[in-house]
C-alpha atoms as a PDB file:
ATOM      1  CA  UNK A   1     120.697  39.315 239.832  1.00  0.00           C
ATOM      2  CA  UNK A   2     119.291  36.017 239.575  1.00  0.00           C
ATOM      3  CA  UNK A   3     117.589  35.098 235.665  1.00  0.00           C
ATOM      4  CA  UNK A   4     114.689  33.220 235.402  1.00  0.00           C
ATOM      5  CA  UNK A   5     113.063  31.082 232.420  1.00  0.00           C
ATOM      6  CA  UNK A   6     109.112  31.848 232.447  1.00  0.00           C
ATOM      7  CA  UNK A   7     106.848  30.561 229.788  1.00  0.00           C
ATOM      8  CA  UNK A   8     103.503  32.915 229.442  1.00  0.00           C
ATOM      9  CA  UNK A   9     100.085  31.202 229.361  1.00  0.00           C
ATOM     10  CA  UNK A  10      98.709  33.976 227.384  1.00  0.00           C
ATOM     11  CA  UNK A  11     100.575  33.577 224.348  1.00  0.00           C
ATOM     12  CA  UNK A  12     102.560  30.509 225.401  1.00  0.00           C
ATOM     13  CA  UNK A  13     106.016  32.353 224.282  1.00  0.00           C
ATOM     14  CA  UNK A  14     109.091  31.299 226.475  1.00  0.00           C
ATOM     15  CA  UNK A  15     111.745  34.124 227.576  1.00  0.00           C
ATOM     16  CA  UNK A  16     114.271  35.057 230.353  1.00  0.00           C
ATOM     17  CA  UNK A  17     113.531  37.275 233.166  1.00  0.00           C
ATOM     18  CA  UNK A  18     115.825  38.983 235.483  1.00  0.00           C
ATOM     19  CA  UNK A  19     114.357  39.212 239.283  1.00  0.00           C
ATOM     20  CA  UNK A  20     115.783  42.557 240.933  1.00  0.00           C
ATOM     21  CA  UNK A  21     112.984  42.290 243.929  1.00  0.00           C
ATOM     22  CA  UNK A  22     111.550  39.449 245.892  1.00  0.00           C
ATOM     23  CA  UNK A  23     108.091  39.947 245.043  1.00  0.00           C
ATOM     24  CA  UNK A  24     108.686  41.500 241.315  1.00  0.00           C
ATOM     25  CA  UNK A  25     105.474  41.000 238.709  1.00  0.00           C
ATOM     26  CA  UNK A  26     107.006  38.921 236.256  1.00  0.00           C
ATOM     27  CA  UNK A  27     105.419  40.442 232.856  1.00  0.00           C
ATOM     28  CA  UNK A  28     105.794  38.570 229.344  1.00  0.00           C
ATOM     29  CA  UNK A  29     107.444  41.136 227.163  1.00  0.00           C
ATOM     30  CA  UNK A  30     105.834  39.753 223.761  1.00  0.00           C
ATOM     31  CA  UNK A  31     102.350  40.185 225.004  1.00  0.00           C
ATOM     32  CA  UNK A  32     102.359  41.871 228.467  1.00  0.00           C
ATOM     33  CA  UNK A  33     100.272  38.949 230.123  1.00  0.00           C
ATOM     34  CA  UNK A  34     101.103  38.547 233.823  1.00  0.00           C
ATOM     35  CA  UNK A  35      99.750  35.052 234.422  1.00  0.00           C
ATOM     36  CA  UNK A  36     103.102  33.132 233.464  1.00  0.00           C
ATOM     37  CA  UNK A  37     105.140  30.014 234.587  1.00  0.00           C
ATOM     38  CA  UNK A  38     108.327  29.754 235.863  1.00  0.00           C
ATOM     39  CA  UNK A  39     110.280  27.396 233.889  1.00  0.00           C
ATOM     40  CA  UNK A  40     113.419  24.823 235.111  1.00  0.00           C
ATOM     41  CA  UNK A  41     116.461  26.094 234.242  1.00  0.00           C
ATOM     42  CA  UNK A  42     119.868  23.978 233.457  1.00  0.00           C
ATOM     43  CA  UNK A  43     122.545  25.254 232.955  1.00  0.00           C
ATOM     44  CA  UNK A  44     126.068  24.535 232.656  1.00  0.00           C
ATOM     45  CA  UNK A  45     129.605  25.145 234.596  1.00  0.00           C
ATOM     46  CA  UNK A  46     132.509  25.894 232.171  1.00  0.00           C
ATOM     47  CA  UNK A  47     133.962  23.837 229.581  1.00  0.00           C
ATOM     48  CA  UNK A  48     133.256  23.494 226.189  1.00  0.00           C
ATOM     49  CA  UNK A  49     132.083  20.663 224.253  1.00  0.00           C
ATOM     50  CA  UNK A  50     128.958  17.906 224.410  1.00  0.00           C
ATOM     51  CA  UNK A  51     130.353  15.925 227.380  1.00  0.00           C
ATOM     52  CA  UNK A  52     127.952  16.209 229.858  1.00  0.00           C
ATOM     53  CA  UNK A  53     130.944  15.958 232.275  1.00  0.00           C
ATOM     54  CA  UNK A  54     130.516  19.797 233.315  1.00  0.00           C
ATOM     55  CA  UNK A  55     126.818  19.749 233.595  1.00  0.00           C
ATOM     56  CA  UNK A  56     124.242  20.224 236.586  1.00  0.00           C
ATOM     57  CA  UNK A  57     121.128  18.946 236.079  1.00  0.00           C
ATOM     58  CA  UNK A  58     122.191  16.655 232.893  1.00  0.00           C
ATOM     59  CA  UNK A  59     121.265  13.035 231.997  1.00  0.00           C
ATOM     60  CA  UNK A  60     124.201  10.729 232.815  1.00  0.00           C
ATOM     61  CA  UNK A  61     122.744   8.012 231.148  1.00  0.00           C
ATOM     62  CA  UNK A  62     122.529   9.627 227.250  1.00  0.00           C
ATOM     63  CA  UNK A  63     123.660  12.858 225.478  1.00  0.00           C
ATOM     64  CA  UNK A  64     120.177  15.090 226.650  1.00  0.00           C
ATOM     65  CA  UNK A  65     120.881  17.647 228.686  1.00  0.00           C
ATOM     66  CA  UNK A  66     117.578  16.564 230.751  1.00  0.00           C
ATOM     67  CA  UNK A  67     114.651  13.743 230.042  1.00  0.00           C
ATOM     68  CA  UNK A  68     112.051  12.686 231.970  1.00  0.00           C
ATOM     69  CA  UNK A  69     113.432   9.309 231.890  1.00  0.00           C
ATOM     70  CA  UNK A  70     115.817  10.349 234.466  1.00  0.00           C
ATOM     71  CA  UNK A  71     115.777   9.547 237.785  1.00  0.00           C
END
């Protein structure tokens, strides 16, 4: 089951959604608005630590996990 980051318009609140059907409604849970974004996601593959060493998605130029200065 794939998790999703969404961000609702309505009430502009950000939370994870799990997606158990291809076309599944996505509704915000603090509100119920249906009209929502879907977010990037990072995330990260084992290790612990700030290294961005074991990171997909993570700035190799700095300690952010993701910038828009990135390229």
């Amino acid at each position: 089951m794939p998790i999703f980051e969404f961000r609702c318009k309505k009430c502009e609140k950000e939370f994870e959604f799990f997606i158990f059907r291809k076309n599944e409604v996505v509704v915000c849970p603090f509100c119920g608005g249906e009209d929502v974004e879907k977010l990037m996601s990072s995330f990260r593959l084992g290790g612990e630590g700030g290294s961005n060493s074991g990171s997909l998605g993570a700035c190799s130029t700095c300690a952010s996990k993701a910038c828009s200065t990135c390229k």
